[in-house]
N, C-alpha and C. Protein backbone atom coordinates (compact mmCIF):
# COMPACT_ATOMS: atom_id res chain seq x y z
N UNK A 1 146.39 122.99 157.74
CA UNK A 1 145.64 122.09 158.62
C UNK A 1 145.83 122.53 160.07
N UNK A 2 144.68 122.61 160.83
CA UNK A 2 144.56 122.92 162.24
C UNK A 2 145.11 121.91 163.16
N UNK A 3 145.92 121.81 164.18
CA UNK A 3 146.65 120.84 164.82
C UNK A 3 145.78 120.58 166.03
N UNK A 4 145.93 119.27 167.06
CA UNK A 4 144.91 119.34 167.87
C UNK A 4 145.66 118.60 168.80
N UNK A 5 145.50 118.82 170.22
CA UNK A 5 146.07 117.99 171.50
C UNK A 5 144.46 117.76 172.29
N UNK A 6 144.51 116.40 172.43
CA UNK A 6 143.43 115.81 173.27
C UNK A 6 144.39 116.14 174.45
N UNK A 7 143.41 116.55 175.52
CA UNK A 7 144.20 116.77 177.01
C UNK A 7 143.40 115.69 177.72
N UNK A 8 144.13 115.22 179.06
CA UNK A 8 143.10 114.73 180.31
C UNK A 8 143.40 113.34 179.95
N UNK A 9 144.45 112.66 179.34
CA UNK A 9 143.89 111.06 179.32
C UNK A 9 143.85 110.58 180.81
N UNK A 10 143.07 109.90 181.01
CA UNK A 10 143.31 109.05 182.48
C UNK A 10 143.15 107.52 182.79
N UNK A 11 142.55 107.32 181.38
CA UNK A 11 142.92 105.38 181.68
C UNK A 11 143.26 105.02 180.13
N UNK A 12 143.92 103.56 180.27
CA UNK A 12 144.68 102.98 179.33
C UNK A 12 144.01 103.05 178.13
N UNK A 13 142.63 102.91 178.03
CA UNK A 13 141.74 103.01 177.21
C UNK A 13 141.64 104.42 175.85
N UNK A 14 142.38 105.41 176.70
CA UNK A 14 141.76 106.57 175.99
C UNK A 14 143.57 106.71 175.10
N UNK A 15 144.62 106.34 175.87
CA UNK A 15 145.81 106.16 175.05
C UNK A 15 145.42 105.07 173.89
N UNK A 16 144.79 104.17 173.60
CA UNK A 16 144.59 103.03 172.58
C UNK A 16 143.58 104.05 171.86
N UNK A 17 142.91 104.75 172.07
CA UNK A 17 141.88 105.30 171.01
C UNK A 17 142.86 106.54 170.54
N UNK A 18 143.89 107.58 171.50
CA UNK A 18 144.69 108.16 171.14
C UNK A 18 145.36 107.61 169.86
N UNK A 19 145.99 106.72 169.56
CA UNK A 19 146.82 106.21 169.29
C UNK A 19 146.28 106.20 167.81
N UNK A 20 144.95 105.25 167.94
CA UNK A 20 143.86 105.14 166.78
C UNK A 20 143.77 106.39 166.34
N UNK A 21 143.54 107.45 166.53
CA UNK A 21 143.02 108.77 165.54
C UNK A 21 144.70 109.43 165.27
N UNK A 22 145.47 109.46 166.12
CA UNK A 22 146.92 110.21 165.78
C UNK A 22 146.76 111.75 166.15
N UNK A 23 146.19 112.42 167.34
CA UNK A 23 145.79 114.21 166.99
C UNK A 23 147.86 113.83 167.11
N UNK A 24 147.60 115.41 167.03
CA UNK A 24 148.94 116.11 167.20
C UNK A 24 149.91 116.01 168.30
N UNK A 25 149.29 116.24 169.67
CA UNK A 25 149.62 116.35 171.09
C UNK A 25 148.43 115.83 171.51
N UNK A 26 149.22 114.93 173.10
CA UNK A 26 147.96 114.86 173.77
C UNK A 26 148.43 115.18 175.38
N UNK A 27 147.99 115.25 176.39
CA UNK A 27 148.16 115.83 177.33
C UNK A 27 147.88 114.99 178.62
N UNK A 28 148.66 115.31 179.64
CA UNK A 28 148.41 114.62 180.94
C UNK A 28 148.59 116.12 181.65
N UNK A 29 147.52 115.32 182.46
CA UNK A 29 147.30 116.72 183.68
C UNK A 29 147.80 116.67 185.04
N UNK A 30 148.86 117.43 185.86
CA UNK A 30 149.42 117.44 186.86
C UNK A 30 149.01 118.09 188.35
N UNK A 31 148.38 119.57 187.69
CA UNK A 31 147.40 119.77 188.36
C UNK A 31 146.33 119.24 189.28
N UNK A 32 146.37 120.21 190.54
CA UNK A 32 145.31 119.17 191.23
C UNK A 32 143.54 119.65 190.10
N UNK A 33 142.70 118.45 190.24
CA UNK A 33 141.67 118.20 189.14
C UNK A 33 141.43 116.54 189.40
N UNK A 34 139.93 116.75 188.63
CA UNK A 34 139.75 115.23 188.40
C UNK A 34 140.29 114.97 187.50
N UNK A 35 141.00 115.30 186.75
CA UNK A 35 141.72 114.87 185.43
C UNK A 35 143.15 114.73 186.46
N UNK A 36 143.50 114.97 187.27
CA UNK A 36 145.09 114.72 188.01
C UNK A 36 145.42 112.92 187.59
N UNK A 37 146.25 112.95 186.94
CA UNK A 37 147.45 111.47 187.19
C UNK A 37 148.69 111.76 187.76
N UNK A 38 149.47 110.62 188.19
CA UNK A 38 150.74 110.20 188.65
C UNK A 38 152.04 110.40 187.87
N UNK A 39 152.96 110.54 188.03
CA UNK A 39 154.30 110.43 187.17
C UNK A 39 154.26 109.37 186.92
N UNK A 40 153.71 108.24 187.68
CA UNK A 40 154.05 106.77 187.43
C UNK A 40 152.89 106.60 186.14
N UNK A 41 151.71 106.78 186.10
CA UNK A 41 150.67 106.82 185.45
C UNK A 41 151.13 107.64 184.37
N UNK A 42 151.74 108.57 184.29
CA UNK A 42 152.70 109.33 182.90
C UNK A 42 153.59 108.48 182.66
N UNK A 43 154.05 107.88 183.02
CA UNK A 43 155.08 107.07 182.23
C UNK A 43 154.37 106.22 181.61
N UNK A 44 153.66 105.42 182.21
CA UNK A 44 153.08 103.95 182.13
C UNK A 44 152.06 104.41 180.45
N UNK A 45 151.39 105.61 180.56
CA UNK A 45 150.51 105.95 179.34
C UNK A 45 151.83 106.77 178.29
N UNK A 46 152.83 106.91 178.46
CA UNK A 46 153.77 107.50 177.77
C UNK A 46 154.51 105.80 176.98
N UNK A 47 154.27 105.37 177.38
CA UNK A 47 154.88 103.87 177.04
C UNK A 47 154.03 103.44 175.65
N UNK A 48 152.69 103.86 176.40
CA UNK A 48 151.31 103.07 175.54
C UNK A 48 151.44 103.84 174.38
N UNK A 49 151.53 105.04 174.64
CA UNK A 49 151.26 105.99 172.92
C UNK A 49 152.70 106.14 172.19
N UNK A 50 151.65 105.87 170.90
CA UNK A 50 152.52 106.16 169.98
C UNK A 50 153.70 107.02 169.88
N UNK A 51 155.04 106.99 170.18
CA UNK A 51 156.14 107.77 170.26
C UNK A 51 156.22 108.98 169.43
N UNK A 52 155.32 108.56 168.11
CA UNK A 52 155.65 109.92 167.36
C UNK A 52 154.58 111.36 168.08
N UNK A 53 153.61 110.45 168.54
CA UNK A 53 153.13 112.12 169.43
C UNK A 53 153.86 112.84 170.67
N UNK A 54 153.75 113.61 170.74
CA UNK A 54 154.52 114.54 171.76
C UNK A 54 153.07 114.44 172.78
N UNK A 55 153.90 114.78 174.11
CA UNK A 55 153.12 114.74 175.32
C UNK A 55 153.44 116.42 176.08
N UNK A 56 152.13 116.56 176.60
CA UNK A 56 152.19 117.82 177.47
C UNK A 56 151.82 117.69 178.55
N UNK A 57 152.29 118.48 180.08
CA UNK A 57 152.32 118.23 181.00
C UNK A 57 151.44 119.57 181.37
N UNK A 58 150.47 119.28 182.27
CA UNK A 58 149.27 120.39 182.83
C UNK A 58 149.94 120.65 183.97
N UNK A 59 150.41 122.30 184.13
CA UNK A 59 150.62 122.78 185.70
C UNK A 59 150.16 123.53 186.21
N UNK A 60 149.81 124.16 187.32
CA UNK A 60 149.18 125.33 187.77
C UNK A 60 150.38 125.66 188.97
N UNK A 61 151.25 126.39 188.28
CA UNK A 61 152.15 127.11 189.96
C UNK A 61 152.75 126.06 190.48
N UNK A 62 153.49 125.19 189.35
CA UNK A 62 153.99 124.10 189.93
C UNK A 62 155.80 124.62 190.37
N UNK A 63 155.99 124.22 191.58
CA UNK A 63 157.58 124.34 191.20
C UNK A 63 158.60 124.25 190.32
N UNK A 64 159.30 124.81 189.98
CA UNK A 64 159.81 124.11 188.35
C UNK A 64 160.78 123.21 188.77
N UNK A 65 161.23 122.67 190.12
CA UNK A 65 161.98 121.51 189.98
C UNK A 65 161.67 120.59 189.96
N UNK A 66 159.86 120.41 190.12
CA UNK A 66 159.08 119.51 190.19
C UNK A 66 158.84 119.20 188.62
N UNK A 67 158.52 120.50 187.92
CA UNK A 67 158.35 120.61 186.58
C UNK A 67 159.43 119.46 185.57
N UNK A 68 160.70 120.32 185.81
CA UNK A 68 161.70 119.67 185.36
C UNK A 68 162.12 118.34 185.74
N UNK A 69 161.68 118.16 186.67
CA UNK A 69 161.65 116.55 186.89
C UNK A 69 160.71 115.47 186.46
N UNK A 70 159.76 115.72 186.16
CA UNK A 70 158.41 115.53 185.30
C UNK A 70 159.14 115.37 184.06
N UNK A 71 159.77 116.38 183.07
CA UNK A 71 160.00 116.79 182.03
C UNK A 71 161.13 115.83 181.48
N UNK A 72 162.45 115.49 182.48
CA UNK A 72 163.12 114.52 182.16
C UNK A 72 163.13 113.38 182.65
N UNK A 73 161.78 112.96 182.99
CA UNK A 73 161.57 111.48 183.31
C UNK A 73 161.31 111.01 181.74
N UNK A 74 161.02 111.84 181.04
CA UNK A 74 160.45 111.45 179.63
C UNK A 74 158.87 111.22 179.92
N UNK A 75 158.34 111.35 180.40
CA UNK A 75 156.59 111.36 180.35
C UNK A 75 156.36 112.36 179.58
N UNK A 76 156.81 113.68 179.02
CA UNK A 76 156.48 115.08 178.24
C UNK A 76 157.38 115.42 177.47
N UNK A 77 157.12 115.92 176.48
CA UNK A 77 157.92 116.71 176.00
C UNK A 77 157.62 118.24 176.47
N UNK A 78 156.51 118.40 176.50
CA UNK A 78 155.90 119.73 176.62
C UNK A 78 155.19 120.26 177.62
N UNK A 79 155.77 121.52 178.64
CA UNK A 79 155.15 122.32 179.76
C UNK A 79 154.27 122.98 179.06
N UNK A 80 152.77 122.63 180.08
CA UNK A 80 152.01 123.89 179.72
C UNK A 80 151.58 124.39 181.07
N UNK A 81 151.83 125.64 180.79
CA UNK A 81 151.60 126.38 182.09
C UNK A 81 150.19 126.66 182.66
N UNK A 82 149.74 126.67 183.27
CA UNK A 82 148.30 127.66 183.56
C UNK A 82 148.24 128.22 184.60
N UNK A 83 149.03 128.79 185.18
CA UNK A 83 149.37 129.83 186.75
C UNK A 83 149.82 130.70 186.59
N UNK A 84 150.65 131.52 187.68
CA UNK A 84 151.17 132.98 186.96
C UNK A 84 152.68 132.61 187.24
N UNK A 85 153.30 131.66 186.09
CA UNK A 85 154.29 131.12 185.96
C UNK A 85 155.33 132.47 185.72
N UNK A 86 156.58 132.75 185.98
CA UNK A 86 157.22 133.97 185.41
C UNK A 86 157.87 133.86 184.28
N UNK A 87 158.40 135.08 183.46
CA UNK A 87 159.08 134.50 182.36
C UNK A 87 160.05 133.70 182.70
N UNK A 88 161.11 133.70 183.78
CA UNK A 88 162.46 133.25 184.21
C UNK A 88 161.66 131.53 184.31
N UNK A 89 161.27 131.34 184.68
CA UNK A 89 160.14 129.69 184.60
C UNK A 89 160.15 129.69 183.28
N UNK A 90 159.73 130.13 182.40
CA UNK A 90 159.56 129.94 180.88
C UNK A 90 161.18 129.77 180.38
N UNK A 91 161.70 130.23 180.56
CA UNK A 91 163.15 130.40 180.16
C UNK A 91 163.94 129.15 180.38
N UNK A 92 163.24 128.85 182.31
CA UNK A 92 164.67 128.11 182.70
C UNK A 92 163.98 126.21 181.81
N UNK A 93 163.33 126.02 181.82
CA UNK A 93 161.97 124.85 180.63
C UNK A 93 162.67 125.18 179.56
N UNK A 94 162.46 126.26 179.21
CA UNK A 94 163.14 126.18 177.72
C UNK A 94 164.23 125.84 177.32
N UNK A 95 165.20 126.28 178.21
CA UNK A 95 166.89 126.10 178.33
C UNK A 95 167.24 124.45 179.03
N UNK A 96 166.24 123.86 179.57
CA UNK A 96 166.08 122.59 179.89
C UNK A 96 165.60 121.57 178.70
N UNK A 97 165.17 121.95 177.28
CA UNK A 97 165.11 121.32 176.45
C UNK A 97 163.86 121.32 176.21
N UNK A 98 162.55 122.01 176.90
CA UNK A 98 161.40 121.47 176.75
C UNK A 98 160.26 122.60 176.31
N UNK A 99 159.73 122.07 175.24
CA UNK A 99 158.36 123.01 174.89
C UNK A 99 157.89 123.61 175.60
N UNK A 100 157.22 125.23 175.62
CA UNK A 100 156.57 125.49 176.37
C UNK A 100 155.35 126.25 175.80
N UNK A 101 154.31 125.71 176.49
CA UNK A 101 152.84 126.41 176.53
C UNK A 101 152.45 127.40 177.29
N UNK A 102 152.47 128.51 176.96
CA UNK A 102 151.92 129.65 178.22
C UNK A 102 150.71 129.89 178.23
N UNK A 103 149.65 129.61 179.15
CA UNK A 103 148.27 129.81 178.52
C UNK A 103 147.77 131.38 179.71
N UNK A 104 146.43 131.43 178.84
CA UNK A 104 146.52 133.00 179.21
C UNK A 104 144.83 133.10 179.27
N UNK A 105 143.96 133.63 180.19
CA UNK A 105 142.96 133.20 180.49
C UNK A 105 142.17 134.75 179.22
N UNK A 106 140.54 134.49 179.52
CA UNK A 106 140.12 135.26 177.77
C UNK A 106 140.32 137.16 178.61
N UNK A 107 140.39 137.14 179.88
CA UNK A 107 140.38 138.74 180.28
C UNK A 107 142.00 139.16 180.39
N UNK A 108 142.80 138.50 180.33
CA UNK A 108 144.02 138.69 180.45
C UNK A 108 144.70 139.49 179.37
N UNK A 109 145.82 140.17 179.66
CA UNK A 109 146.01 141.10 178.49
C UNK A 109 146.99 139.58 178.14
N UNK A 110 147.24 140.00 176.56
CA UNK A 110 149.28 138.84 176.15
C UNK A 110 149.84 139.35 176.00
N UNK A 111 150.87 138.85 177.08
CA UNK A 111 152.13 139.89 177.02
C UNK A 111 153.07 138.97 176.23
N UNK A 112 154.14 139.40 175.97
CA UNK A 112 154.98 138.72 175.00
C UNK A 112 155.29 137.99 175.79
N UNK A 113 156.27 136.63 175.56
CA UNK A 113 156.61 135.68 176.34
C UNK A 113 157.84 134.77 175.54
N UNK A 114 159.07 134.39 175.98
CA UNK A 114 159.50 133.22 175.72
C UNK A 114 158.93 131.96 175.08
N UNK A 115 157.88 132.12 175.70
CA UNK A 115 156.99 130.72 175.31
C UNK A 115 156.99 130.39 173.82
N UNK A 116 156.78 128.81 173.33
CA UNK A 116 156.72 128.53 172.37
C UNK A 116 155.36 128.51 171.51
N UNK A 117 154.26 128.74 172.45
CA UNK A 117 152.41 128.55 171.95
C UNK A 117 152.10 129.53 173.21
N UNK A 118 151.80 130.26 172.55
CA UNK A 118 150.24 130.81 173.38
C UNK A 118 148.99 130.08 173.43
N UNK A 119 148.48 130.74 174.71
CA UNK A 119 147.15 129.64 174.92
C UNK A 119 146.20 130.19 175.26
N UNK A 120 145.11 130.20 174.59
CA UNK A 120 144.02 131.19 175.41
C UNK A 120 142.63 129.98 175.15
N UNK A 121 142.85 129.93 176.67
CA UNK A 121 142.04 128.83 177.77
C UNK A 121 140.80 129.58 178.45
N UNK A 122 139.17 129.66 178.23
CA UNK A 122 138.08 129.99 179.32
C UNK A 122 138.14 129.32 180.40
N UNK A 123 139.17 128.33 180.96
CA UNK A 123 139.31 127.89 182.08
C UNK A 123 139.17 126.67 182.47
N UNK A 124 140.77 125.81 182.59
CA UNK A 124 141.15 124.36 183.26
C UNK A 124 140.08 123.47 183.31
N UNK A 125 139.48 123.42 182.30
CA UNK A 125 138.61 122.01 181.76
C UNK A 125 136.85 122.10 181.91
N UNK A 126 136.92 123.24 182.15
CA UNK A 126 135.22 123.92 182.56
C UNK A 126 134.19 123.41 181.91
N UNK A 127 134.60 123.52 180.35
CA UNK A 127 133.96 122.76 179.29
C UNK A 127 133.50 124.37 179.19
N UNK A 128 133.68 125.71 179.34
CA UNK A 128 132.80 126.65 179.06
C UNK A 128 133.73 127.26 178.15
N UNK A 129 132.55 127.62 176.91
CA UNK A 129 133.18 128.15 175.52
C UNK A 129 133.60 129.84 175.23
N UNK A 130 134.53 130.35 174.98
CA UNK A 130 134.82 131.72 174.90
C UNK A 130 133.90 132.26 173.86
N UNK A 131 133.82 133.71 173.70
CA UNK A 131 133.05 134.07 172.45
C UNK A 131 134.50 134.79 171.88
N UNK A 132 134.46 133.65 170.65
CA UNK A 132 135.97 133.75 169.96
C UNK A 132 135.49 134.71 168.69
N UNK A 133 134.80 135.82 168.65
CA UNK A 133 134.75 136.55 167.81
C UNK A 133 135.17 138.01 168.48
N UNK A 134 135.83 137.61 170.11
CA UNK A 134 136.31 138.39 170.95
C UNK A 134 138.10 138.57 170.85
N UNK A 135 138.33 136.86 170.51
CA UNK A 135 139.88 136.01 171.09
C UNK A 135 140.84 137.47 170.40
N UNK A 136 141.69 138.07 170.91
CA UNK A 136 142.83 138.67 170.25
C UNK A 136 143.51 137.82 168.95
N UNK A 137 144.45 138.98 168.97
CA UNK A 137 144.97 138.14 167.64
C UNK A 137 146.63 137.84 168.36
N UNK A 138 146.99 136.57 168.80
CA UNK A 138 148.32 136.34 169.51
C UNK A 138 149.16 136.77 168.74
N UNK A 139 150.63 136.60 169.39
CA UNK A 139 151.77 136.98 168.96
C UNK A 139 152.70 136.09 168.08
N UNK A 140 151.73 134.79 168.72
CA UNK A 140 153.15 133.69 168.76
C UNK A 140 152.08 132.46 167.81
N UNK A 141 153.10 131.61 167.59
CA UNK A 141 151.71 130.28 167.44
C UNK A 141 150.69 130.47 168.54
N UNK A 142 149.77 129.85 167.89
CA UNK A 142 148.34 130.43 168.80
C UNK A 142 148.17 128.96 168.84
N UNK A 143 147.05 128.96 170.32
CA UNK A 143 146.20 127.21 170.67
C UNK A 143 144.66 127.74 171.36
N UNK A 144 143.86 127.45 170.99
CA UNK A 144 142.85 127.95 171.10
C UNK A 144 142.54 126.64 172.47
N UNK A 145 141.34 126.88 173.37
CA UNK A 145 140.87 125.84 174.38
C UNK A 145 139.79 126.40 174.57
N UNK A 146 139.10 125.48 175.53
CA UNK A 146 137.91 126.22 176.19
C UNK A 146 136.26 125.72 175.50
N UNK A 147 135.52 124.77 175.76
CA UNK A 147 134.53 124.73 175.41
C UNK A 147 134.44 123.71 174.11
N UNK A 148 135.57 123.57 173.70
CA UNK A 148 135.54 123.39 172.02
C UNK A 148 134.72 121.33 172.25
N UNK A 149 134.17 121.32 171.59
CA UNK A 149 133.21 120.21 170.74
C UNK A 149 133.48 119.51 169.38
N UNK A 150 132.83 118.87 169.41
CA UNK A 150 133.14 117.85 167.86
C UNK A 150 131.93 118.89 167.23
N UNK A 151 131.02 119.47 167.60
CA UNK A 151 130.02 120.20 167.20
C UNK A 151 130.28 121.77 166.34
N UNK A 152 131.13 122.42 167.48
CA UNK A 152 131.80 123.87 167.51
C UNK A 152 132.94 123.66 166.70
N UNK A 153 133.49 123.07 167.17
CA UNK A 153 135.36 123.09 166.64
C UNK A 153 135.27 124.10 164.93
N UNK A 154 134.69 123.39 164.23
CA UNK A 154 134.97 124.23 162.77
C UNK A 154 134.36 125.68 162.65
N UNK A 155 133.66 126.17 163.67
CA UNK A 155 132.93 127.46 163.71
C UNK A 155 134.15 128.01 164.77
N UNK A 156 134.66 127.70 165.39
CA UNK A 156 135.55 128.18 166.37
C UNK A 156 137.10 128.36 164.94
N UNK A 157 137.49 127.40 164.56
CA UNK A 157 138.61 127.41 163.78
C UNK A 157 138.26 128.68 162.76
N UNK A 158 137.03 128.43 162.16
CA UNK A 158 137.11 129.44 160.78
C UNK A 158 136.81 130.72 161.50
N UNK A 159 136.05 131.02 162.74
CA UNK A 159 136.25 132.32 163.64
C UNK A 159 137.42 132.80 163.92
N UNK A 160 138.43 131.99 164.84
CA UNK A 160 139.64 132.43 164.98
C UNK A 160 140.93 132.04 164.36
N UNK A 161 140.94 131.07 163.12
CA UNK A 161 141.86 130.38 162.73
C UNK A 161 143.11 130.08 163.88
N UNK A 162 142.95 129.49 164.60
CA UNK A 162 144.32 128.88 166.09
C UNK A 162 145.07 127.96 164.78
N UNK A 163 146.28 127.67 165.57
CA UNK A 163 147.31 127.10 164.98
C UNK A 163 147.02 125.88 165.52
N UNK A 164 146.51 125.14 166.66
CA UNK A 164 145.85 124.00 167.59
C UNK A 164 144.96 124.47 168.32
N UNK A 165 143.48 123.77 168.06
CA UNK A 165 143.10 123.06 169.37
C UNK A 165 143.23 122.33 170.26
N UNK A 166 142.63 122.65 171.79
CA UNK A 166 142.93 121.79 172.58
C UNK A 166 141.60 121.23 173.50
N UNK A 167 141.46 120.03 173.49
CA UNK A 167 140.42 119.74 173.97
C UNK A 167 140.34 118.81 175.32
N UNK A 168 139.64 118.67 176.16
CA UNK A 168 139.75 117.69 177.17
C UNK A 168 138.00 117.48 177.63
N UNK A 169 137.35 118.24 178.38
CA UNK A 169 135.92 118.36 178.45
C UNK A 169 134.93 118.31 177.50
N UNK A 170 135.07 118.75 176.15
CA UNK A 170 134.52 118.66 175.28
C UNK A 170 134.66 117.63 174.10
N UNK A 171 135.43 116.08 174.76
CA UNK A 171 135.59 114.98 173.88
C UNK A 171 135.14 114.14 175.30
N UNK A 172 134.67 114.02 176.37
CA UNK A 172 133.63 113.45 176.96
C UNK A 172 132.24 113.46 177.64
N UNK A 173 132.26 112.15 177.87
CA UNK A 173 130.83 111.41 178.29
C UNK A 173 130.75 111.30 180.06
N UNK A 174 129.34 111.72 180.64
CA UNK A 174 129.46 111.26 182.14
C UNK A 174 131.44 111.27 182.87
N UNK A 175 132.40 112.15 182.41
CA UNK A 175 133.52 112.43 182.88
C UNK A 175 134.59 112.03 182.64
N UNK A 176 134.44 110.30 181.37
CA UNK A 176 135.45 109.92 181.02
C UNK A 176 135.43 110.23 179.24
N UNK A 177 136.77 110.07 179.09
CA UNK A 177 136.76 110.54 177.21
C UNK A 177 136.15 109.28 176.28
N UNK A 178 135.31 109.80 175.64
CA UNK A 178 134.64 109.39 174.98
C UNK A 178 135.25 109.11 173.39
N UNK A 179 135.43 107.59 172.97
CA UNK A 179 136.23 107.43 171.79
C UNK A 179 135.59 108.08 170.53
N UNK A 180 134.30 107.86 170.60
CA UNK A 180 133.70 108.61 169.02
C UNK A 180 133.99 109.94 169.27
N UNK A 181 133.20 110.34 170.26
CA UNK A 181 133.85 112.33 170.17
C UNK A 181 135.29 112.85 169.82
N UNK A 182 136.54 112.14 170.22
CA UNK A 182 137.75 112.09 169.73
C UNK A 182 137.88 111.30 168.72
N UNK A 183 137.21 110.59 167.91
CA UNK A 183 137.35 110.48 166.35
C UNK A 183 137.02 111.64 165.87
N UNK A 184 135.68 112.06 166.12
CA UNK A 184 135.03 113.28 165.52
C UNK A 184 136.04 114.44 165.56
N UNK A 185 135.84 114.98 166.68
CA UNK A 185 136.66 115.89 166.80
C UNK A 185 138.30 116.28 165.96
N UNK A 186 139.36 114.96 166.28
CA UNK A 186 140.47 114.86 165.21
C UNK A 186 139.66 114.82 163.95
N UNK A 187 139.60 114.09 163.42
CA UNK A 187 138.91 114.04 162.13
C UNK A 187 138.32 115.48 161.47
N UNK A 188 137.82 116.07 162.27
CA UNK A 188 137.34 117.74 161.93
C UNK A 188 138.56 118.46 162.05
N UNK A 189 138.92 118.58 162.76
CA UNK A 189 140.17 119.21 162.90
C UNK A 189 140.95 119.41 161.76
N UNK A 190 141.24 118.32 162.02
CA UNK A 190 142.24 117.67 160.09
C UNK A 190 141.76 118.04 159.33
N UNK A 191 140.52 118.40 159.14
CA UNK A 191 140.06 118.52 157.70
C UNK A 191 139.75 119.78 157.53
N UNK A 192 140.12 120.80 158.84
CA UNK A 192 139.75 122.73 158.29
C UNK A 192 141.95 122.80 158.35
């Protein structure tokens, strides 16, 4: 079964529909973005969801003491990177107790990494889809992103078989997440 992290929650609403479908991971974004929330707003939606999901934290070139402070407030279990984080950043997260996501854009070579998931992202919530009959074949657990749909998702999975999807742009409406598209979407998921 294909694993799936909804990314981007941003109001209370989309943690109660989280909660309702169960994906795998779901994600808060730290990054500046319209998807950006608060530590306080990570806690407060870390409260709301279900404990048994794990949470991931969106960074771009964040400091890692900022990181790590994020990380043991308990809002995350899980760094995901999207900057040109170094391995010694991957390391010092890891040795701090916490998952890590290294994501890696579709022209980028993969280099090996500490990291716990590779990530190959067409780019921080674009909604624009890779041509995954391109995607390499990773090293590590793989997480596919980028474009993916309640529409695509099973043509994308049986193309590249990823170990997770990850979705944020492509489970909404007019900019906020949309509860049927994240039924759909989990629900497909689960079932390749």
């Amino acid at each position: 079964m294909t694993q799936i992290k909804i990314c981007g929650l941003m109001r209370e609403q989309d943690t109660q529909v989280v909660n309702e479908v169960h994906p795998d991971f779901a994600g808060f974004v730290f990054a500046k973005s319209r998807r950006q929330i608060s530590l306080a707003t990570a806690l407060k939606f870390r409260q709301l969801l279900d404990p048994s999901i794990p949470t991931a934290g969106v960074f771009v070139n964040e400091p890692l003491e900022n990181m790590l402070k994020i990380y043991q407030s308990g809002a995350i279990q899980i760094v995901q990177l999207h900057g040109n984080e170094s391995e010694d950043t991957v390391k010092a997260l890891k040795n701090a107790g916490a998952t890590v996501f290294q994501v890696f854009k579709p022209d980028a070579k993969i280099t090996p990494t500490a990291a716990d998931y590779v990530m190959l992202d067409s780019g921080n919530g674009s909604g624009i889809a890779l041509d995954w009959t391109r995607v390499p074949k990773a090293p590590h657990p793989f997480i596919l992103a980028g474009g993916l749909t309640p529409e695509n998702v099973t043509t994308a999975i049986n193309t590249v078989h990823p170990d997770v999807i990850d979705v944020s742009s492509g489970v909404e409406t007019n900019g906020q997440k949309d509860p049927d598209k994240i039924r759909a979407i989990v629900a497909t998921t689960h079932a390749n």
